[in-house]
Every structure is written in C-alpha cells, then in structure tokens.
PDB file of N, CA and C in Angstrom:
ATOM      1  N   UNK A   1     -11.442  -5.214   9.712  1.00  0.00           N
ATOM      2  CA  UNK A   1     -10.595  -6.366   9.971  1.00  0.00           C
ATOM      3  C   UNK A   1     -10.610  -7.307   8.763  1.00  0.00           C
ATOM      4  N   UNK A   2      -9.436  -8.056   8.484  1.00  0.00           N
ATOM      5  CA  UNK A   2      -9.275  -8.524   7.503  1.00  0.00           C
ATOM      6  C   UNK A   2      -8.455 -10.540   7.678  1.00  0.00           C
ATOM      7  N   UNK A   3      -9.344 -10.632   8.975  1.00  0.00           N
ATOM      8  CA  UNK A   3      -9.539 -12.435   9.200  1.00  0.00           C
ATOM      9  C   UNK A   3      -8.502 -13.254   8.418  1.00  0.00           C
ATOM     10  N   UNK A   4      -9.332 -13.095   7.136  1.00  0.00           N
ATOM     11  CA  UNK A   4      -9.082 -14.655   6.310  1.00  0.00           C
ATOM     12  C   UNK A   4      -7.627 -14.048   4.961  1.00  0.00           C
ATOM     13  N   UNK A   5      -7.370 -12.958   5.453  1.00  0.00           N
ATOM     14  CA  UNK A   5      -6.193 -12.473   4.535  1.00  0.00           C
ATOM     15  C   UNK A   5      -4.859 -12.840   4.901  1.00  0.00           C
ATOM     16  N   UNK A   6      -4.381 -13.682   4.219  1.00  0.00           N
ATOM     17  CA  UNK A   6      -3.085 -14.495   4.241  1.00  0.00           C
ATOM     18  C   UNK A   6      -1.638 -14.054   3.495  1.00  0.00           C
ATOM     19  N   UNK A   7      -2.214 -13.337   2.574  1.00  0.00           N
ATOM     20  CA  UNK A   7      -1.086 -12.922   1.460  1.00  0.00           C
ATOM     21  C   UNK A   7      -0.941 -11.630   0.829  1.00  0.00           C
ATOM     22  N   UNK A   8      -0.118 -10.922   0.752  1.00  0.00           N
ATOM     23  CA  UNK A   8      -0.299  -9.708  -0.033  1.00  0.00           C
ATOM     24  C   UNK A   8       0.736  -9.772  -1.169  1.00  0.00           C
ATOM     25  N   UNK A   9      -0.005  -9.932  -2.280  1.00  0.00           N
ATOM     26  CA  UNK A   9       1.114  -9.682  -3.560  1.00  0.00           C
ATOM     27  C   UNK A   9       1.461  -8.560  -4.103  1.00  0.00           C
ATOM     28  N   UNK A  10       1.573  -7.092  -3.501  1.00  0.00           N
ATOM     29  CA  UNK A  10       2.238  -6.141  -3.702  1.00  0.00           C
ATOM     30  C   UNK A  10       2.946  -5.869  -2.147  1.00  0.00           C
ATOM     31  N   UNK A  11       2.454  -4.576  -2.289  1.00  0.00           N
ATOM     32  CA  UNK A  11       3.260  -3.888  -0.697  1.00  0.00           C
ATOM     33  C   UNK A  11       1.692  -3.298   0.041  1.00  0.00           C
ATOM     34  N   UNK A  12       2.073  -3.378   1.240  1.00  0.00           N
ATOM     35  CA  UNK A  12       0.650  -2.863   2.513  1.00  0.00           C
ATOM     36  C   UNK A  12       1.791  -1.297   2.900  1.00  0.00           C
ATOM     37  N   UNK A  13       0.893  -0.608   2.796  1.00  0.00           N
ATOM     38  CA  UNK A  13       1.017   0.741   3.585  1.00  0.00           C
ATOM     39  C   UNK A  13       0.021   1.330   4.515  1.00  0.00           C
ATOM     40  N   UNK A  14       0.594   1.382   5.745  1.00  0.00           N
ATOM     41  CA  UNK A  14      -0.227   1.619   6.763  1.00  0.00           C
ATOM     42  C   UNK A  14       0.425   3.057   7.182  1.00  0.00           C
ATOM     43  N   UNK A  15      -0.324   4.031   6.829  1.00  0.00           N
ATOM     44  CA  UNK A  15      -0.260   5.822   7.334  1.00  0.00           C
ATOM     45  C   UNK A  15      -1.420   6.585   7.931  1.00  0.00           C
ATOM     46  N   UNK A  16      -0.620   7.482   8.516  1.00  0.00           N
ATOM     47  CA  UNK A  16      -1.675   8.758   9.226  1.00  0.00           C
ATOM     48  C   UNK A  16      -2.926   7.425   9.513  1.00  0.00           C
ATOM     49  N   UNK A  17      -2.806   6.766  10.477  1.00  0.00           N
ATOM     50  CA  UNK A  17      -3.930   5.857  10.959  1.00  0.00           C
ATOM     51  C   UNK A  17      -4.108   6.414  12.394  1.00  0.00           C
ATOM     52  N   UNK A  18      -4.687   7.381  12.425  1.00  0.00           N
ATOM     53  CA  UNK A  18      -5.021   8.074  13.722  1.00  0.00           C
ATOM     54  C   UNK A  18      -6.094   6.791  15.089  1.00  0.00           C
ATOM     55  N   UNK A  19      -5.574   6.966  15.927  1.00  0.00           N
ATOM     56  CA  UNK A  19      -6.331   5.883  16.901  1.00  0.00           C
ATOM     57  C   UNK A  19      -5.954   4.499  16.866  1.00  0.00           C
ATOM     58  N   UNK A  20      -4.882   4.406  15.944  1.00  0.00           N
ATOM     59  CA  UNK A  20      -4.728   2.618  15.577  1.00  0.00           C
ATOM     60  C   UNK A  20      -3.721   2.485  16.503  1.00  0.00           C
ATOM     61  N   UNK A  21      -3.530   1.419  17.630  1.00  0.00           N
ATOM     62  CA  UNK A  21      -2.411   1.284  18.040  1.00  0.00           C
ATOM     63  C   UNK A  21      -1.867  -0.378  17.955  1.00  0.00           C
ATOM     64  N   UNK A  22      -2.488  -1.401  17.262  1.00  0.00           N
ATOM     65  CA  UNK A  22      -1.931  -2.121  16.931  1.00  0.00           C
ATOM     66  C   UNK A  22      -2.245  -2.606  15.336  1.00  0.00           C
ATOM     67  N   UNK A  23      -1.475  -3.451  14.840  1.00  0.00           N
ATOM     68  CA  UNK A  23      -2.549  -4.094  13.417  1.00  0.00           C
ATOM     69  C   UNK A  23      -3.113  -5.436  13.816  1.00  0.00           C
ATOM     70  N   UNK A  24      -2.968  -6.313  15.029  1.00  0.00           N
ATOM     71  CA  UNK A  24      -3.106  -7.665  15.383  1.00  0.00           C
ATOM     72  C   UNK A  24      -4.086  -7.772  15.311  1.00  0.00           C
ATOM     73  N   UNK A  25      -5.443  -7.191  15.515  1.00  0.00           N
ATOM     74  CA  UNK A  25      -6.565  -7.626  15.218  1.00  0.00           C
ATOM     75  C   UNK A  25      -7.325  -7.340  13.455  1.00  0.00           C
ATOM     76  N   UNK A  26      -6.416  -6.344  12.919  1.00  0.00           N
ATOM     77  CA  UNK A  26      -6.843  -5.577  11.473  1.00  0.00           C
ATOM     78  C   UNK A  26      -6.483  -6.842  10.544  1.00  0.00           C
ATOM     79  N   UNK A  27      -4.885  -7.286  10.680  1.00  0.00           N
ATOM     80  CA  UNK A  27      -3.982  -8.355   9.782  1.00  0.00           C
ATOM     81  C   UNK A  27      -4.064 -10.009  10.285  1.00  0.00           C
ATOM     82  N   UNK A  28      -4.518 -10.013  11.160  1.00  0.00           N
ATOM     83  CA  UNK A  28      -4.149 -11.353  12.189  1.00  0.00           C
ATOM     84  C   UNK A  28      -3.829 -12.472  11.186  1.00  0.00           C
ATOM     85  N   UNK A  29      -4.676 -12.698  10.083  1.00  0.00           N
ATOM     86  CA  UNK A  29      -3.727 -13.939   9.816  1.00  0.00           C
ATOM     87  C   UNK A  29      -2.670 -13.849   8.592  1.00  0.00           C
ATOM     88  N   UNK A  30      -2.040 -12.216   8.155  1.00  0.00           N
ATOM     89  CA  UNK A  30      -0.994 -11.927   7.271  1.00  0.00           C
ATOM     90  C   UNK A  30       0.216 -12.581   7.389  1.00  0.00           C
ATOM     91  N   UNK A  31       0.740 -13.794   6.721  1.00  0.00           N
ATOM     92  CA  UNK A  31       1.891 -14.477   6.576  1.00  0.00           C
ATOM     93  C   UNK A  31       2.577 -14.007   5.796  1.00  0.00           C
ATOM     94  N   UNK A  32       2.384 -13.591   4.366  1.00  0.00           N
ATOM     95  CA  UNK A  32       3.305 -13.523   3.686  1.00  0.00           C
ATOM     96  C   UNK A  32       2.914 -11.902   2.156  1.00  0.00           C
ATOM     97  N   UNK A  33       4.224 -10.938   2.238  1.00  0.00           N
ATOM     98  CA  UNK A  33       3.855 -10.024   1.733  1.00  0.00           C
ATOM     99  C   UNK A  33       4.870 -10.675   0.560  1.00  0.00           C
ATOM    100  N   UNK A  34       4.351 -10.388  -0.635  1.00  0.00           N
ATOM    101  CA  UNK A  34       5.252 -10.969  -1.962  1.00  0.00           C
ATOM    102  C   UNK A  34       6.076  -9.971  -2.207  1.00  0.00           C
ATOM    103  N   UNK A  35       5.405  -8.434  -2.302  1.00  0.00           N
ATOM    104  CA  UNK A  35       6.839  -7.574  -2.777  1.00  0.00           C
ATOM    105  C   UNK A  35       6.607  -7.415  -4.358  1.00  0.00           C
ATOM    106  N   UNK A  36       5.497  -7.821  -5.144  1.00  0.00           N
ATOM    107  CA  UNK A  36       6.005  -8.206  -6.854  1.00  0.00           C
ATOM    108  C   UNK A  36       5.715  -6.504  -7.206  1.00  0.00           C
ATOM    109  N   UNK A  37       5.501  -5.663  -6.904  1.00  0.00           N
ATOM    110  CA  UNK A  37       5.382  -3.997  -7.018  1.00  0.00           C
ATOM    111  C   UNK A  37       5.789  -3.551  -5.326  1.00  0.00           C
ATOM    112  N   UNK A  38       6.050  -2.741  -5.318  1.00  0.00           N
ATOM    113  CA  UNK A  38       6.832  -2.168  -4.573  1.00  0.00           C
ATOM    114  C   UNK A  38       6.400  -0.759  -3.920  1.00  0.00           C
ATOM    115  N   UNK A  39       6.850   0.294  -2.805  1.00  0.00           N
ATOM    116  CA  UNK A  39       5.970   1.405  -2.953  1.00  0.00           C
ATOM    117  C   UNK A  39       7.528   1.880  -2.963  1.00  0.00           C
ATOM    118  N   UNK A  40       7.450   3.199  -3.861  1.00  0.00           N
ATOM    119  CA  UNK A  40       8.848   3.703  -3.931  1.00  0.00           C
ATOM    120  C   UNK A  40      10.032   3.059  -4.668  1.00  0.00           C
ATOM    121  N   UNK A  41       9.514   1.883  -5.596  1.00  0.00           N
ATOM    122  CA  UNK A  41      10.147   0.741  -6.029  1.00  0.00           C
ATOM    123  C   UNK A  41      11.566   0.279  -5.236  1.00  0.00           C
ATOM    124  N   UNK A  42      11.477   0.265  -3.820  1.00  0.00           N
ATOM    125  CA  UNK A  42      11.760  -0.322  -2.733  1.00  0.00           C
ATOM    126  C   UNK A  42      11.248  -1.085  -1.338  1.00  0.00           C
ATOM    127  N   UNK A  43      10.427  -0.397  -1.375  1.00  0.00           N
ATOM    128  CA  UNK A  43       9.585  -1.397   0.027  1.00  0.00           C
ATOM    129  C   UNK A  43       8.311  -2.028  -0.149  1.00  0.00           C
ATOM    130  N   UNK A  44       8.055  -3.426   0.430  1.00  0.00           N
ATOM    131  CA  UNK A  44       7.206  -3.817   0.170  1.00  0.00           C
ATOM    132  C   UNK A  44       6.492  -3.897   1.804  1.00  0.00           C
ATOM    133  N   UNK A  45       6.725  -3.107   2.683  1.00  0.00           N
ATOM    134  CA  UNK A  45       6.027  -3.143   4.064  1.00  0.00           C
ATOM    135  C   UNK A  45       6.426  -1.619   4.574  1.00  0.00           C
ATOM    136  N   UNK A  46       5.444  -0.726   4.534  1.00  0.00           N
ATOM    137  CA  UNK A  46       5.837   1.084   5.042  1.00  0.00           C
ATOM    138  C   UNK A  46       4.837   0.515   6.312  1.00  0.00           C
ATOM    139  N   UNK A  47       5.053   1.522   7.447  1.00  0.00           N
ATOM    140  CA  UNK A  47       4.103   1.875   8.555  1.00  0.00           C
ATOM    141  C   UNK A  47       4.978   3.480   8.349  1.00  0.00           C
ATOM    142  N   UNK A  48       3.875   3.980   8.572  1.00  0.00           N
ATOM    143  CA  UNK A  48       4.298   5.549   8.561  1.00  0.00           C
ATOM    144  C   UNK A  48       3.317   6.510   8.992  1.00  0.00           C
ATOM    145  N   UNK A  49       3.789   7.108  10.051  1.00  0.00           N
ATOM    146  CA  UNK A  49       2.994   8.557  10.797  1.00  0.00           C
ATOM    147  C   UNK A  49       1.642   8.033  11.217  1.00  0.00           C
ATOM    148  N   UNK A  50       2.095   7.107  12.134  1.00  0.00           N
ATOM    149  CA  UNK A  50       0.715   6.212  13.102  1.00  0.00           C
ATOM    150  C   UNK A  50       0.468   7.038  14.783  1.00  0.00           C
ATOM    151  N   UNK A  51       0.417   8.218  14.925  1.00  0.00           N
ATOM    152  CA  UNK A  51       0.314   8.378  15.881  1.00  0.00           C
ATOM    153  C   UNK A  51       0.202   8.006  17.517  1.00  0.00           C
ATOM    154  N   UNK A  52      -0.283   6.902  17.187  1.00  0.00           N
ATOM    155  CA  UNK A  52      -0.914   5.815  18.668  1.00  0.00           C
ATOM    156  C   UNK A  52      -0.728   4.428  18.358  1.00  0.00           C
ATOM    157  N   UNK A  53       0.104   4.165  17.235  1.00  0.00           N
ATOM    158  CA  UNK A  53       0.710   2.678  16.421  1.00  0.00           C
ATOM    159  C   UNK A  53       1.620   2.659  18.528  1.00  0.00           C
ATOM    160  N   UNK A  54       1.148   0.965  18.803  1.00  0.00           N
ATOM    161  CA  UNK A  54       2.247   1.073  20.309  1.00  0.00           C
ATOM    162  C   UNK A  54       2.892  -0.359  19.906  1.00  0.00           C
ATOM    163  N   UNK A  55       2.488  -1.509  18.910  1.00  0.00           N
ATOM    164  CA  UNK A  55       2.806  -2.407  18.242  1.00  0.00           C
ATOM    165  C   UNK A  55       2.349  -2.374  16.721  1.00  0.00           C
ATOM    166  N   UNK A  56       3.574  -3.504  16.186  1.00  0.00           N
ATOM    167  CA  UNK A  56       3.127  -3.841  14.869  1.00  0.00           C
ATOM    168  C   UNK A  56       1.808  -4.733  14.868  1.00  0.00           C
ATOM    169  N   UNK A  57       2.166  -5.972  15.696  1.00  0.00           N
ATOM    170  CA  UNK A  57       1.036  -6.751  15.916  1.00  0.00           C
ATOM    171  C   UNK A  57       0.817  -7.914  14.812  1.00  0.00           C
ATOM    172  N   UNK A  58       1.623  -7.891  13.841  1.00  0.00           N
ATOM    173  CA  UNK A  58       1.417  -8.859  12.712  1.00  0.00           C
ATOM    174  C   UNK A  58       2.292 -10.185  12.726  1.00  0.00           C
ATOM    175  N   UNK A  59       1.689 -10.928  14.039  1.00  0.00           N
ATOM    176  CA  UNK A  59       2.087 -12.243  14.595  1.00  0.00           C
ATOM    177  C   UNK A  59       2.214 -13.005  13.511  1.00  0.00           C
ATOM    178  N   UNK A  60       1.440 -13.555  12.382  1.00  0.00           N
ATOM    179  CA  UNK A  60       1.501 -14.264  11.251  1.00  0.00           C
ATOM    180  C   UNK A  60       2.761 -13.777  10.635  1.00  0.00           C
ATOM    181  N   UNK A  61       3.284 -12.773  10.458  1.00  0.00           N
ATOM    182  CA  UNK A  61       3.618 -12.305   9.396  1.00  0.00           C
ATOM    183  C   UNK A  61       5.090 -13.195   9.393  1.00  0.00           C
ATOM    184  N   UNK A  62       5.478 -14.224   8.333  1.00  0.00           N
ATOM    185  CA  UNK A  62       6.632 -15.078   8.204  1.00  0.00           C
ATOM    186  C   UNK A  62       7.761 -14.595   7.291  1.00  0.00           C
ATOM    187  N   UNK A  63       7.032 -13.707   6.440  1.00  0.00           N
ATOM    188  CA  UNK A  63       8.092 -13.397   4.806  1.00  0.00           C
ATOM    189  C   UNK A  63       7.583 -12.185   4.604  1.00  0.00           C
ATOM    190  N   UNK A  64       8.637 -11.511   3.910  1.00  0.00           N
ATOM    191  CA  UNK A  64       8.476 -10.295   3.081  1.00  0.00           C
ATOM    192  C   UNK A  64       9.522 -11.138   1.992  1.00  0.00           C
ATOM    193  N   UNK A  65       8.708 -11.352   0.737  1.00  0.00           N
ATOM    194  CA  UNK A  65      10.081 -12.138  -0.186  1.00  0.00           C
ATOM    195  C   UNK A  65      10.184 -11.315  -0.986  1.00  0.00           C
ATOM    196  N   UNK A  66      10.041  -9.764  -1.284  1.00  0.00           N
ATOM    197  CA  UNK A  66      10.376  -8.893  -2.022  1.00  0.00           C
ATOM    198  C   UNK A  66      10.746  -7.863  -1.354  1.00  0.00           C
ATOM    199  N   UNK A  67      11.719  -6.392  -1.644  1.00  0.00           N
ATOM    200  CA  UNK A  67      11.411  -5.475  -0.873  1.00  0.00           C
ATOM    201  C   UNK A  67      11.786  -5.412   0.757  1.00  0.00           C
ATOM    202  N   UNK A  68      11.999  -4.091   1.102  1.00  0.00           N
ATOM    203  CA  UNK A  68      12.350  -3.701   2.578  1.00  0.00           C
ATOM    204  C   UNK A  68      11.552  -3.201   3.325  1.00  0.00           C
ATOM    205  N   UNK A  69      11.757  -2.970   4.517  1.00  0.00           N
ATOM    206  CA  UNK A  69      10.484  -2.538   5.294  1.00  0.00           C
ATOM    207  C   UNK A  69      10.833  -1.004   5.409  1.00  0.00           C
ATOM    208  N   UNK A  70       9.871  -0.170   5.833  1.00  0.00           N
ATOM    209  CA  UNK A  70      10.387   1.190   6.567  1.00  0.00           C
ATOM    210  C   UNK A  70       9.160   1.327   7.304  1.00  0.00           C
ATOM    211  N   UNK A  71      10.141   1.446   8.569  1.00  0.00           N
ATOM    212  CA  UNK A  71       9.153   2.142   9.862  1.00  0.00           C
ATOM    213  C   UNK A  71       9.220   3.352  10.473  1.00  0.00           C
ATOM    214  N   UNK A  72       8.462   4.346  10.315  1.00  0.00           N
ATOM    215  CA  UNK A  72       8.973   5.644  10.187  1.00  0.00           C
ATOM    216  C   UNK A  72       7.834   6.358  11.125  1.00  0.00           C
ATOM    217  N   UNK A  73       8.133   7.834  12.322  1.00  0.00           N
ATOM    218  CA  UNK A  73       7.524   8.510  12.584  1.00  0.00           C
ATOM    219  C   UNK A  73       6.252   7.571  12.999  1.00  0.00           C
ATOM    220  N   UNK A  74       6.142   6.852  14.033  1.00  0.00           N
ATOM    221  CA  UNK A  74       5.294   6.198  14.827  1.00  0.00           C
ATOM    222  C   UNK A  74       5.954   6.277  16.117  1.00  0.00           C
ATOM    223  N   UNK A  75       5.575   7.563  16.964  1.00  0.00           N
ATOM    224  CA  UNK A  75       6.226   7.876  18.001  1.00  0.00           C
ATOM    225  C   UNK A  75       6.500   6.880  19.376  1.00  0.00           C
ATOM    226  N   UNK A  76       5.088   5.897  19.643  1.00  0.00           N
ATOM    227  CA  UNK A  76       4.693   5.291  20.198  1.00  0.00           C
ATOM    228  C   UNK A  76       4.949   3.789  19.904  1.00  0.00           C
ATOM    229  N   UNK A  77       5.675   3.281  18.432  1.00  0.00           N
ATOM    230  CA  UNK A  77       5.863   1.929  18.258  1.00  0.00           C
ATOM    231  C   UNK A  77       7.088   1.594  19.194  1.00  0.00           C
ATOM    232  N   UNK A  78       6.611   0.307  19.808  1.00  0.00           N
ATOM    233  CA  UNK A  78       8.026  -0.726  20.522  1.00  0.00           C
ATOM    234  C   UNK A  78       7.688  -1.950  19.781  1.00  0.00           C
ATOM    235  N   UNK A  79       8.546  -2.820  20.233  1.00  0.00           N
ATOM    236  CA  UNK A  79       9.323  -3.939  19.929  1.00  0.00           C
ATOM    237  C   UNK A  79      10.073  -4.182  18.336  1.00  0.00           C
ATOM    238  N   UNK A  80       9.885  -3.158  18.007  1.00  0.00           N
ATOM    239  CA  UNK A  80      10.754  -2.743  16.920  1.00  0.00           C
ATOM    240  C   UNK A  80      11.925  -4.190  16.705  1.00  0.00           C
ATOM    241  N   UNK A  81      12.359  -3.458  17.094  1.00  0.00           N
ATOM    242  CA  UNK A  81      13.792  -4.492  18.170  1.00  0.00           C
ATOM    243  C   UNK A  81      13.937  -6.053  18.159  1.00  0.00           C
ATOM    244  N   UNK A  82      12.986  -6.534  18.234  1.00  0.00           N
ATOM    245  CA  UNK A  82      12.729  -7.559  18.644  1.00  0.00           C
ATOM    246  C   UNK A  82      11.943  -8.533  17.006  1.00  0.00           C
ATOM    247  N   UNK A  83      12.061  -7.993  16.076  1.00  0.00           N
ATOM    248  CA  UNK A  83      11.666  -8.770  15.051  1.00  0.00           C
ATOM    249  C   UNK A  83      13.156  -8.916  14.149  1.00  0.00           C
ATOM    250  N   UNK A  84      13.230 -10.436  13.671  1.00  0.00           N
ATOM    251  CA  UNK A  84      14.199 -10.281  13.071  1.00  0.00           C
ATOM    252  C   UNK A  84      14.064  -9.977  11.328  1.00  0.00           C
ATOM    253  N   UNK A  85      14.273  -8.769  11.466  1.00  0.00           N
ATOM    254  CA  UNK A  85      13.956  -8.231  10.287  1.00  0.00           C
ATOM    255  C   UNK A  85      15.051  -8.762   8.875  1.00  0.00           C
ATOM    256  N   UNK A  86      16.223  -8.799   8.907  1.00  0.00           N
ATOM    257  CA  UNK A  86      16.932  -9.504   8.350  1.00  0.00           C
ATOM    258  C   UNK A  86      16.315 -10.926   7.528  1.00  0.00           C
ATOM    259  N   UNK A  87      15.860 -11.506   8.600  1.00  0.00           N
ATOM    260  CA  UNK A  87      15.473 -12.566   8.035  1.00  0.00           C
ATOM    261  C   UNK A  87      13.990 -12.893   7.064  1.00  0.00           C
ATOM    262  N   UNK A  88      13.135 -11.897   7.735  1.00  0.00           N
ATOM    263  CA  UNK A  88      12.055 -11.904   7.324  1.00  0.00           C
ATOM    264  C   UNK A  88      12.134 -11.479   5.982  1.00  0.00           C
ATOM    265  N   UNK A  89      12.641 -10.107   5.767  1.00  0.00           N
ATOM    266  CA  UNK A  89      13.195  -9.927   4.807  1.00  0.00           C
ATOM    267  C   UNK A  89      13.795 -10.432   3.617  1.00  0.00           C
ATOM    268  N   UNK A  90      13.628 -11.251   3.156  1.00  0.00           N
ATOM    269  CA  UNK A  90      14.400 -12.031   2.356  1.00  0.00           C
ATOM    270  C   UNK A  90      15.148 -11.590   1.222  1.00  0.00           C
ATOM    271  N   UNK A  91      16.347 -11.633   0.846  1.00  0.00           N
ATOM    272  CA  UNK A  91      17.607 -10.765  -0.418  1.00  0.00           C
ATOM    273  C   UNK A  91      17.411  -9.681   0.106  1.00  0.00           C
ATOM    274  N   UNK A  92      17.133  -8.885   0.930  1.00  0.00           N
ATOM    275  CA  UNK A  92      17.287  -7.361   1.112  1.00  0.00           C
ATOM    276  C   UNK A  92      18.254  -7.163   2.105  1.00  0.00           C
ATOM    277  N   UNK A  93      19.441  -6.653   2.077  1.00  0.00           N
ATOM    278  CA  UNK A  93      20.264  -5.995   3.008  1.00  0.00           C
ATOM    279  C   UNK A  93      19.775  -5.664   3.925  1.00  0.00           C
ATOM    280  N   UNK A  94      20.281  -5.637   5.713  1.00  0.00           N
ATOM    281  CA  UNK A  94      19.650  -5.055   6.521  1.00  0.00           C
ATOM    282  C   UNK A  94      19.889  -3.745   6.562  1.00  0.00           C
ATOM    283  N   UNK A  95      20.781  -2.782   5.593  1.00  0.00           N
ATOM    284  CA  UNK A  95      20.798  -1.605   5.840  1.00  0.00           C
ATOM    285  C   UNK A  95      19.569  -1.054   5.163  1.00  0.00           C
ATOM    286  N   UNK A  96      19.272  -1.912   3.692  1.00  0.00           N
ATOM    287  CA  UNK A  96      17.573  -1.255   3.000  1.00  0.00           C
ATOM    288  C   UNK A  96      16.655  -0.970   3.905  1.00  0.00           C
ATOM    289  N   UNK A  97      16.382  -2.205   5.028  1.00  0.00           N
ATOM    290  CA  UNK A  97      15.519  -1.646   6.085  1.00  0.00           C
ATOM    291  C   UNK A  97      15.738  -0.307   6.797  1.00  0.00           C
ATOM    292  N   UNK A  98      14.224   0.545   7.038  1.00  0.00           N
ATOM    293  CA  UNK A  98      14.276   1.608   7.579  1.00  0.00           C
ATOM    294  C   UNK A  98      13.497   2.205   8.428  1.00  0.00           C
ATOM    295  N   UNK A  99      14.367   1.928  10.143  1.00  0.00           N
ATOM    296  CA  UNK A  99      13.491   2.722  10.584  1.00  0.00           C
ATOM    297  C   UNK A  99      13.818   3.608  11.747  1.00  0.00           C
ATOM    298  N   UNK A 100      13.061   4.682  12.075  1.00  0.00           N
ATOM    299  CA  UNK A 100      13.298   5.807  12.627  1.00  0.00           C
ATOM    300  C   UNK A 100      11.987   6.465  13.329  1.00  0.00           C
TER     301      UNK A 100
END
C-alpha cells in the first residue's frame, strides 16, 4: 500500500495482478497522474489483464493531465461507466481513451 502517494509523474500500469480486486486501499490517496512519459507514448493510466480487478477504486484520483487511459481485459471491472473520463483526462479526445 502506498498511503502518502499523491502524484505520479509518469504513467502507473497495473497488469496480470492476480487476486487484486480493487486499487482503493493500494492508491488511496492518488490525485494526480502527470503523463510527462507515457507507456506506448500514449497513455498515462493502463489497467490491464486483472483477473479479479471488480473496481478501479482510485477515489482521489482528480487529473490525468497527460495521456489517455486504457482499460483492457479485466473481466470483472464495473463502474467503468460511471467515471467521467473525458474530463479527467485532460487535452485527450475521448476516443484516445480505451476500453474493452
């Protein structure tokens, strides 16, 4: 768990995290991802192939000011839906966002 972590100045990739089904207790106080490197020199937020991912869980999380998200192959994630990704997002098209 990572408490007192507020900021990420690249990109977080969260994969093949077998048993994880939320990040709310891992990220809890993640506000803001900067984006200044990129993974794929497009996204600065992946979740990918979380098996038992059933939320994101990253209540803090206010900004992504670089970069798009992709949420991919987490059979079990909901509320997807329900974040406004657009906004969080900041300059990124909502079609850059990706998820499936």
């Amino acid at each position: 768990s990572f408490p007192d972590l507020k900021e990420i100045t690249g990109y977080l990739v969260i994969s093949g995290a077998f048993g994880l089904r939320t990040l709310r207790h891992l990220l809890p106080g993640l506000t803001v991802i900067r984006g200044e490197q990129l993974f794929l020199d497009t996204f600065a937020l992946v979740v990918h192939d979380n098996p038992h991912l059933q939320e994101l869980g990253l209540v803090s999380l206010n900004t992504i000011m670089h970069g798009a998200a992709r949420l991919s192959q987490n059979a079990f994630l909901c509320y997807v839906e329900t974040v406004d990704w657009p906004m969080l997002t900041v300059g990124v098209k909502a079609s850059e966002n990706f998820f499936k």
